[in-house]
N, C-alpha and C. Protein backbone atom coordinates (compact mmCIF):
# COMPACT_ATOMS: atom_id res chain seq x y z
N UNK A 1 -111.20 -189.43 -43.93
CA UNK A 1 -110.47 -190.64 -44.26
C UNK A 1 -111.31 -191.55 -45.15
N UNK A 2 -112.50 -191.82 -45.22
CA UNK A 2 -113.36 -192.50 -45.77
C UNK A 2 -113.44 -191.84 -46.97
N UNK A 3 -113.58 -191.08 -47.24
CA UNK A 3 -113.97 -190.10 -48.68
C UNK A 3 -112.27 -190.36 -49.45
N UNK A 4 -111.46 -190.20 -48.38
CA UNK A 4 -109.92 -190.70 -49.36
C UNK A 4 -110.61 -192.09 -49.77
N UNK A 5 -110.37 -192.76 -49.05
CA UNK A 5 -110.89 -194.09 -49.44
C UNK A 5 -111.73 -194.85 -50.84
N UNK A 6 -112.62 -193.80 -50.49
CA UNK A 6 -113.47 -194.38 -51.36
C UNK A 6 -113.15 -193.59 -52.75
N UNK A 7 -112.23 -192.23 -53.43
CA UNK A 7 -111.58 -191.91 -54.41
C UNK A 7 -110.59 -192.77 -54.91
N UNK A 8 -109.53 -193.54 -53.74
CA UNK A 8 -108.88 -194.53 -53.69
C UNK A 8 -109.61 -195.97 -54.76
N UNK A 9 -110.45 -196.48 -54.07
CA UNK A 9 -110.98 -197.46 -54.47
C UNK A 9 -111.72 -197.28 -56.32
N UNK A 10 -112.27 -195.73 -55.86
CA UNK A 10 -112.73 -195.69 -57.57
C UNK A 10 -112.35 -195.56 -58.67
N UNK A 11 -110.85 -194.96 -58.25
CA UNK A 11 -109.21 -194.86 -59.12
C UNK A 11 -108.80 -196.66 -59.56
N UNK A 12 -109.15 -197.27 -58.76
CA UNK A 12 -108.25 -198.54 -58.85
C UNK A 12 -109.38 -199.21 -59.65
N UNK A 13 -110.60 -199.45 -59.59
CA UNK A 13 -111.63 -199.83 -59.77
C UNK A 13 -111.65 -199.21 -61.45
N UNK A 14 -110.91 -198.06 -61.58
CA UNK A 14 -111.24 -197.15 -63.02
C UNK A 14 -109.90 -197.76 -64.00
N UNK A 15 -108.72 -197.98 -63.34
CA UNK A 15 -107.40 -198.10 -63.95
C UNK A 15 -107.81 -199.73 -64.24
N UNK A 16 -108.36 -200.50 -63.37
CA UNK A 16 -108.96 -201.92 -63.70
C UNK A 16 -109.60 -202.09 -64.84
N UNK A 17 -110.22 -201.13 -65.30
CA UNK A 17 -111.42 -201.43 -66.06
C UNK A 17 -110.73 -200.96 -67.75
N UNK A 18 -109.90 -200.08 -67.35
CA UNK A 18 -109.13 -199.24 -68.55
C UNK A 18 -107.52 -200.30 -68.66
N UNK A 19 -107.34 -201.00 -68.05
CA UNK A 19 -106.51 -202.21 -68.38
C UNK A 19 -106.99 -203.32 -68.78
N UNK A 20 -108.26 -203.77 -69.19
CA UNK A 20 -108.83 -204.93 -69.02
C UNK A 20 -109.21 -204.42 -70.31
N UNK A 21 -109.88 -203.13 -71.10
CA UNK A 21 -110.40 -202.83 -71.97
C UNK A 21 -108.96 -202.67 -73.26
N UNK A 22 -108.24 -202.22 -72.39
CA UNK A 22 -106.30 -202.05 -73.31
C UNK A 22 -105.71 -203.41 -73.62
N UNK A 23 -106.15 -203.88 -72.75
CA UNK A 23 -105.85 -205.51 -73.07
C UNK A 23 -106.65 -206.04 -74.67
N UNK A 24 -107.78 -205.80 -74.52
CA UNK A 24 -108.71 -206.70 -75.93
C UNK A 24 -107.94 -205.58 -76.83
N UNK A 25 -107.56 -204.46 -77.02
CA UNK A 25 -107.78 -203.65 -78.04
C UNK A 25 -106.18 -203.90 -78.58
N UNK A 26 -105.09 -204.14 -77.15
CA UNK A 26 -103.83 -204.80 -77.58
C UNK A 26 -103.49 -206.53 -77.82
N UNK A 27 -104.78 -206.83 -78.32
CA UNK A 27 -104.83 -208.37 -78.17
C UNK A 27 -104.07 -208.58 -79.92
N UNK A 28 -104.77 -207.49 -80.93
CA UNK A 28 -104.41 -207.72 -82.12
C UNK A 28 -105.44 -207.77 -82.72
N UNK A 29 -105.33 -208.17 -83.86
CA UNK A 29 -106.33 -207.97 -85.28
C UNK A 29 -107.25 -209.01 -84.66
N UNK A 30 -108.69 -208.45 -85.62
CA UNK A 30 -109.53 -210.00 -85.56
C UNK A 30 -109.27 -211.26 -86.64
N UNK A 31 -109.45 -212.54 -86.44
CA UNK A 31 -109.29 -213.68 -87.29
C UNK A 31 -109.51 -213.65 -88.34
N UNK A 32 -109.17 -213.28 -89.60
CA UNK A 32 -109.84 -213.83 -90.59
C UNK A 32 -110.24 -215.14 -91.06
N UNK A 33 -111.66 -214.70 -91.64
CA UNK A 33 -111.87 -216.58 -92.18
C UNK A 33 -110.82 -216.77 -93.50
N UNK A 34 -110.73 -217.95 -93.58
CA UNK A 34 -109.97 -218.45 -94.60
C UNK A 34 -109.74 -217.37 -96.07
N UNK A 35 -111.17 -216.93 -96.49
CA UNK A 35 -111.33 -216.60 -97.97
C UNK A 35 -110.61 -214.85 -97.72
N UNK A 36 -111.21 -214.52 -96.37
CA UNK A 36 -110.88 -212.95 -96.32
C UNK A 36 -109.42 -212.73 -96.04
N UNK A 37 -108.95 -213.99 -95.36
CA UNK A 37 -107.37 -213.89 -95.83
C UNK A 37 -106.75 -214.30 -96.85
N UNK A 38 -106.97 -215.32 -97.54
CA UNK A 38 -106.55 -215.05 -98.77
C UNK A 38 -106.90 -214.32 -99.77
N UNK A 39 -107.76 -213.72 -99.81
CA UNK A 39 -107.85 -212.39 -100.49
C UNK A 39 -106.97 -211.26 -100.36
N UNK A 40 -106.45 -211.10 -99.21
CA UNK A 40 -105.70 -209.83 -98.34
C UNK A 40 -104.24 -210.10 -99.13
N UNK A 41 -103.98 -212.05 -98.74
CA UNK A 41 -102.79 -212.42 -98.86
C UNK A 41 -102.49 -212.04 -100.72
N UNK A 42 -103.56 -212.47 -101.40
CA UNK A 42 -103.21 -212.24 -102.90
C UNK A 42 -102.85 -210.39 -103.06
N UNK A 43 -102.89 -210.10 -102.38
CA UNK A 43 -102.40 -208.43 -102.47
C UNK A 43 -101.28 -208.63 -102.30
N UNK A 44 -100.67 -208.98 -101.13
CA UNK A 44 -99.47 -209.04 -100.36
C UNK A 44 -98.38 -209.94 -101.34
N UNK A 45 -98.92 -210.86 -102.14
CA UNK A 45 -98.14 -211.95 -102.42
C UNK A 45 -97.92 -210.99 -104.19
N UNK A 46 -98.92 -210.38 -104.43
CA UNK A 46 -99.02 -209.47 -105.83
C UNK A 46 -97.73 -208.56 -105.69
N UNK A 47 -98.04 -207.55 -104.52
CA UNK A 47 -96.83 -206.64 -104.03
C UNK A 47 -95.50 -206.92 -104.20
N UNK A 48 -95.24 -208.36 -103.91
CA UNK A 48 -94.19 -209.03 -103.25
C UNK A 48 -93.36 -209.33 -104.67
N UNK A 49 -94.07 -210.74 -105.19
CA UNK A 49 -93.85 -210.88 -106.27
C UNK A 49 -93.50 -210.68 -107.28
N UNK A 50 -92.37 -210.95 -107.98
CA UNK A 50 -92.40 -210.67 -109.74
C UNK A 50 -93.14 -210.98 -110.71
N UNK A 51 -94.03 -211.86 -110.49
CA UNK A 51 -94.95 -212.50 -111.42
C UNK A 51 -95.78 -213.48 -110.96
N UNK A 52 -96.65 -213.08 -109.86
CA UNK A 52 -97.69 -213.31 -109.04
C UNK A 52 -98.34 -214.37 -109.89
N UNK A 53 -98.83 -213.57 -110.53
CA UNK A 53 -99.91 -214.96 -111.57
C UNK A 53 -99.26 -216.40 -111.63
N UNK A 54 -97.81 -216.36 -111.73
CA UNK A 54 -97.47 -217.18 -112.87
C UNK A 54 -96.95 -218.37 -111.20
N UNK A 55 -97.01 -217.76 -110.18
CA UNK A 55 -96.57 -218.50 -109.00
C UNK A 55 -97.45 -219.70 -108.53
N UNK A 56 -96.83 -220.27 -108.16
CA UNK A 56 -97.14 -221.82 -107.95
C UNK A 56 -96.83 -222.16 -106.01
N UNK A 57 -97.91 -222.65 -105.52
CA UNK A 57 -97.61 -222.86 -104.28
C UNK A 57 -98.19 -224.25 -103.18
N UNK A 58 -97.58 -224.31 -102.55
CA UNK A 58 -98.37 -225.95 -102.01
C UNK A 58 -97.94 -225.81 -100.27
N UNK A 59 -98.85 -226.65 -100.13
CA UNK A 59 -98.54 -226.53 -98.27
C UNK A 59 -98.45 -225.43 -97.61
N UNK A 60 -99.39 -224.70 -97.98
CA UNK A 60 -99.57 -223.16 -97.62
C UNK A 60 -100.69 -223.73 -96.09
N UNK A 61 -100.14 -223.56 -95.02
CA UNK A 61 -101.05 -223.19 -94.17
C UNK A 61 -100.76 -222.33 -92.92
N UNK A 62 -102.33 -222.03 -92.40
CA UNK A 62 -102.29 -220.72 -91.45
C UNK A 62 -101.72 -221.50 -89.77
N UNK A 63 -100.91 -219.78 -89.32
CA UNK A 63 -100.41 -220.00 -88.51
C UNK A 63 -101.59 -219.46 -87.26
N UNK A 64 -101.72 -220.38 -85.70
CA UNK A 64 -102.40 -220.26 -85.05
C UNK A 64 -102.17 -219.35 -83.37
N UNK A 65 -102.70 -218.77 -82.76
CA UNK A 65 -102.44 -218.09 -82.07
C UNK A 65 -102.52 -216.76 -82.29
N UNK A 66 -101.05 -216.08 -81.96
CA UNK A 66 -101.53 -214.35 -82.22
C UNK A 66 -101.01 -214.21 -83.16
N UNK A 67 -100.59 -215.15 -84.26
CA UNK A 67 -99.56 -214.90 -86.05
C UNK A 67 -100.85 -216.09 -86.70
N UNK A 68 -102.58 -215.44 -86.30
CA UNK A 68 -103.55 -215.84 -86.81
C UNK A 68 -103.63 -215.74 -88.49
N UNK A 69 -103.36 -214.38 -89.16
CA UNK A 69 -103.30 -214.11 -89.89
C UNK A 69 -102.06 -213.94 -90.94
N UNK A 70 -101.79 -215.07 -90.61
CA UNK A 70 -100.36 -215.08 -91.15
C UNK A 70 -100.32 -216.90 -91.85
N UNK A 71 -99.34 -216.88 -92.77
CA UNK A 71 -99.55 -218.13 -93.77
C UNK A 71 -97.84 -218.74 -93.71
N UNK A 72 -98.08 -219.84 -93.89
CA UNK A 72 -96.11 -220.57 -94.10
C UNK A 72 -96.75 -221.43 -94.98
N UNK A 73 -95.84 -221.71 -95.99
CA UNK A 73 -96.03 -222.51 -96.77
C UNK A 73 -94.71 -222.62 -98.05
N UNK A 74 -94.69 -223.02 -99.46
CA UNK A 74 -93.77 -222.96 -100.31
C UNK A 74 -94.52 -222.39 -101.73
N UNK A 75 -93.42 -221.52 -101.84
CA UNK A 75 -93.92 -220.88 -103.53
C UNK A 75 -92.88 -221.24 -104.26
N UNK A 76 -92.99 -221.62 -105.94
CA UNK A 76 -91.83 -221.62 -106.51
C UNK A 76 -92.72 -220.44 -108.07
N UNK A 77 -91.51 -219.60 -107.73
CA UNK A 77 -92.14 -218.23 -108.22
C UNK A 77 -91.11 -218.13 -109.94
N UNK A 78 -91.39 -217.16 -110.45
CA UNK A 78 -90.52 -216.58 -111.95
C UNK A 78 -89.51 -215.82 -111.07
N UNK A 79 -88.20 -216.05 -112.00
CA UNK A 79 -87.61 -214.82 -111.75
C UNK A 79 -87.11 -213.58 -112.86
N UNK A 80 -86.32 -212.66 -112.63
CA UNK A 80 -86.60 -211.91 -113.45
C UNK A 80 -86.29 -212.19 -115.18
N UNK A 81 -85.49 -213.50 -115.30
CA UNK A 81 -85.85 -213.80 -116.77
C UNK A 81 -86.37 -215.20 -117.20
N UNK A 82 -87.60 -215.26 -116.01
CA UNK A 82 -88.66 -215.57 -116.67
C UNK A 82 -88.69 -217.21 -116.05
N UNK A 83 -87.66 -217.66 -115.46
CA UNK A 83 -87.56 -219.14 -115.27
C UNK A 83 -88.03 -219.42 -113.69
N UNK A 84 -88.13 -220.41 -113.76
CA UNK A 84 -88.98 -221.00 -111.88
C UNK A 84 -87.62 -220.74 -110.96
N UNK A 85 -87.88 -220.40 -110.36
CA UNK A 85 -86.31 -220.45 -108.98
C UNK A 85 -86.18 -221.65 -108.15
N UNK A 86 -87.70 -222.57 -108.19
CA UNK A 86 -87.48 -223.57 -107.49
C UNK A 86 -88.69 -223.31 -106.48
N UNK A 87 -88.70 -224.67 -105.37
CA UNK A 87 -90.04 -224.09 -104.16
C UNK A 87 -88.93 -223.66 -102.88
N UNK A 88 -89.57 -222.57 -102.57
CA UNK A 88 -88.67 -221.77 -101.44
C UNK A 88 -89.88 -221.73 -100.29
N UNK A 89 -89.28 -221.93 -99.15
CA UNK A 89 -90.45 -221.58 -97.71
C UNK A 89 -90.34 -220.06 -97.49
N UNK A 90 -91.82 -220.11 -97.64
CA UNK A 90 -92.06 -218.12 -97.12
C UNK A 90 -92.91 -217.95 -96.08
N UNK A 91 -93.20 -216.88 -95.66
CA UNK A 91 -94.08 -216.76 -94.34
C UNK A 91 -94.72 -215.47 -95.16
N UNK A 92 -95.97 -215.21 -95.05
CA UNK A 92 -97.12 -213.84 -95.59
C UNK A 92 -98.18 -213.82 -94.36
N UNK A 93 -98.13 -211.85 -94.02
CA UNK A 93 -98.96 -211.36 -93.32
C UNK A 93 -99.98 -210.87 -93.83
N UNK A 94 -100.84 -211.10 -93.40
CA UNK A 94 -102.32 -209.77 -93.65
C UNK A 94 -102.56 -208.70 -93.03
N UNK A 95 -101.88 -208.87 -91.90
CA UNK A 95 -101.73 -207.95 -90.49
C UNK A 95 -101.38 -206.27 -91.18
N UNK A 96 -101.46 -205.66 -90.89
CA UNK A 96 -101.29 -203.91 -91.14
C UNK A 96 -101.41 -204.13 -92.34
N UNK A 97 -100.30 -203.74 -93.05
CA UNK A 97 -99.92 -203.54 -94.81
C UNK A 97 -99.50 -204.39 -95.41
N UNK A 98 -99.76 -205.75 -94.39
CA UNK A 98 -99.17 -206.74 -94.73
C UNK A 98 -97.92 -207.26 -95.52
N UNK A 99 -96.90 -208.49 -95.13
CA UNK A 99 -95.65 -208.31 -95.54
C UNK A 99 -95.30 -209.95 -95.98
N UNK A 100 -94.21 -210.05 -96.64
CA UNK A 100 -93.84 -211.17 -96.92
C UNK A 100 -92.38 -211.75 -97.08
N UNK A 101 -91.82 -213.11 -96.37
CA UNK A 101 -90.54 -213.22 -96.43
C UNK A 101 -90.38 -214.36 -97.12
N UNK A 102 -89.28 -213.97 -97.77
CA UNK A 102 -89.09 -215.76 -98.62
C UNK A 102 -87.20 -216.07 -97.75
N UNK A 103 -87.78 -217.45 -97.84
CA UNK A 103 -86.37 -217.80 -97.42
C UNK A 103 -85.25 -218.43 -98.33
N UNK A 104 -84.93 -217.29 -98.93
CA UNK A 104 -84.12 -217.80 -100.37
C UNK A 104 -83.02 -217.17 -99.84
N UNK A 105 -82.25 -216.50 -98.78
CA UNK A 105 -80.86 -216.87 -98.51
C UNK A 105 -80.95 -216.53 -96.84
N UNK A 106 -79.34 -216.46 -96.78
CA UNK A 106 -79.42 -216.80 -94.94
C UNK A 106 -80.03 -216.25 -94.12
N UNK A 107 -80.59 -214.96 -94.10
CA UNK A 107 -81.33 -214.50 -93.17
C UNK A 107 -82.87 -214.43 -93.43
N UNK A 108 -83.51 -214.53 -94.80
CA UNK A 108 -84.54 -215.64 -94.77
C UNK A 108 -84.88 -216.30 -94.55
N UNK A 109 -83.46 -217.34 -94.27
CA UNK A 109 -83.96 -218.84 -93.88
C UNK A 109 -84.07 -218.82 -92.25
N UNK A 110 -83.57 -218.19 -91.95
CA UNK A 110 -83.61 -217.88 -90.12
C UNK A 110 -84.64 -216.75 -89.57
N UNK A 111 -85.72 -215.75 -90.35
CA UNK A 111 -86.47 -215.52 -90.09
C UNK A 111 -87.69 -216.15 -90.58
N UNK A 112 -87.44 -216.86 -91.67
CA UNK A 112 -89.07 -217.90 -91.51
C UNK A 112 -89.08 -218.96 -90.98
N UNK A 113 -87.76 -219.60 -90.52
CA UNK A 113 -87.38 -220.45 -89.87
C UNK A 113 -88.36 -219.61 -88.46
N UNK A 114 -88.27 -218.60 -87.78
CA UNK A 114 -88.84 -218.17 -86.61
C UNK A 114 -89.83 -218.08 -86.63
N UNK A 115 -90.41 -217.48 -88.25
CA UNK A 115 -91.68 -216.91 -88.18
C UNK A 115 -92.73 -218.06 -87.93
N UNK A 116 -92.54 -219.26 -88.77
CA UNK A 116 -93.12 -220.19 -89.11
C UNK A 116 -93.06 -221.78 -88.36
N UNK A 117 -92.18 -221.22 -86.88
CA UNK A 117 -92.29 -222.22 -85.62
C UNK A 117 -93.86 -221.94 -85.04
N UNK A 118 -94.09 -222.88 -84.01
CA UNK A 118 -95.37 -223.30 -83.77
C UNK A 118 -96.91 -223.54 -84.24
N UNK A 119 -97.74 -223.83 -83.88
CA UNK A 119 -99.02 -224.84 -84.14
C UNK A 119 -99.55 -224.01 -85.66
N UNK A 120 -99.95 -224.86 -86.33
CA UNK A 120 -100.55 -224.34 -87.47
C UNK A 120 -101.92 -225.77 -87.43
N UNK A 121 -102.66 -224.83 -88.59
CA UNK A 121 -103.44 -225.33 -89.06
C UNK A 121 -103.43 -226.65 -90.10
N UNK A 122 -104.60 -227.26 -90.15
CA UNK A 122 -104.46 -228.01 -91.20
C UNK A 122 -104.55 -228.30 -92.54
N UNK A 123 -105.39 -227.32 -92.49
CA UNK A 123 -106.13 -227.24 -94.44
C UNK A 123 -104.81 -226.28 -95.08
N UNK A 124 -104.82 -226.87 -96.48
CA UNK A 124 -103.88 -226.15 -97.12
C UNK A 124 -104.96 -224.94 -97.97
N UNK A 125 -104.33 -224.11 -97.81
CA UNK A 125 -104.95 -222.47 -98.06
C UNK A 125 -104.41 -222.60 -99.60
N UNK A 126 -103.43 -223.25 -100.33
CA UNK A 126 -102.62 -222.92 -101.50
C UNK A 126 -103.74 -222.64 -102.76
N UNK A 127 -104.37 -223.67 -103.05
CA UNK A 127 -105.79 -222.77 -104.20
C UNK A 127 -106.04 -221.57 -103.75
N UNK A 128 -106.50 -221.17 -102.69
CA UNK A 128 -107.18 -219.79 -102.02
C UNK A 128 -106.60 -218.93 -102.35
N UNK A 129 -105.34 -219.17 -102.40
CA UNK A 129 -104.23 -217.45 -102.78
C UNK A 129 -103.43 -217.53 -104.19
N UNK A 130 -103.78 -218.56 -104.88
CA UNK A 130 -103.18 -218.95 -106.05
C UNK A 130 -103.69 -217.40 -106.83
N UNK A 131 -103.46 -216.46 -107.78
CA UNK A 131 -104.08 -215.57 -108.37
C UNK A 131 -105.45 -216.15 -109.22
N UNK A 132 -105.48 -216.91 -110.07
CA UNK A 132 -106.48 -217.52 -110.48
C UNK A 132 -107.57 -217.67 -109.58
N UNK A 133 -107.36 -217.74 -108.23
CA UNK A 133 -108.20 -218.34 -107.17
C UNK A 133 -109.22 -219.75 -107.06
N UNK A 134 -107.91 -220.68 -107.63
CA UNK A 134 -108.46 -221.80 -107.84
C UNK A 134 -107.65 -223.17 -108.62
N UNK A 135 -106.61 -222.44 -108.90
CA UNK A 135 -105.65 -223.44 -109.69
C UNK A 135 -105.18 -224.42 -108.68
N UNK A 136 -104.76 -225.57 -108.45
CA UNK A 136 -104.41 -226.02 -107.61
C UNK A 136 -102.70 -226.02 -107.55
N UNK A 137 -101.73 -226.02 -106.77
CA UNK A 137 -101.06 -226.29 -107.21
C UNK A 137 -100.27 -227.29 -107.49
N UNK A 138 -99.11 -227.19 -108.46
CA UNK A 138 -98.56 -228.27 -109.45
C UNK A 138 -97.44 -228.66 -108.31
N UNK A 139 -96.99 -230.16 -108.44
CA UNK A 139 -96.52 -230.30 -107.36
C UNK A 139 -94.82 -230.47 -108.08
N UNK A 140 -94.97 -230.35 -109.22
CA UNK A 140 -93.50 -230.21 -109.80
C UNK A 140 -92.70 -228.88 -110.03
């Protein structure tokens, strides 16, 4: 009975230790600092984009918690002949292959509307991911 016991205890003691370790590894990505995400993000926003360079953005900041690596803010981008569309709210990941939503019609506006609920940061990231990496942006 004791020898059950004590297999008992080293099973539970083992599944403890292998849940506690599944936990950090399902916690998610690590933080990026500011620069290593916007670096990631200028990929994502390149991908995304019709004319990355020529995009303009303001009030870009990071979202806090486990959507660490993730940005809300407004771009007013080219479109395909060539003119501004205006500033639209988007949400950009760094996370996997990272992804990006603009909320330029209804179900945009109701998934960055989701994406881009709760605590954010304060510094605006918008120079950081500008392509130039440094333009500020224009607020017109």
């Amino acid at each position: 009975m004791g020898r059950c016991v004590r297999y008992l205890l080293v099973a539970v003691v083992s599944a403890g230790c292998a849940f506690h370790f599944a936990g950090h590894a399902i916690a998610g990505p690590k933080a990026l600092s500011d620069v290593e995400l916007a670096a990631q993000l200028r990929h994502v926003l390149d991908n995304n984009l019709r004319d990355y360079p020529s995009a303009r953005f303001k009030w870009v900041v990071r979202l806090k918690g486990e959507h660490r690596n993730e940005v809300c803010g407004e771009v007013n981008a080219k479109n395909a002949h060539g003119a501004y569309t205006g500033w639209t709210v988007f949400n950009a990941s760094a996370d996997g292959q990272g992804s990006m939503v603009l909320a330029d019609d209804e179900q945009g506006q109701i998934l960055v509307g989701v994406m881009c609920e709760g605590p954010k940061g304060e510094r605006d990231l918008s120079a950081l991911i500008t392509a130039s990496h440094g333009r500020a942006a224009s607020p017109h």
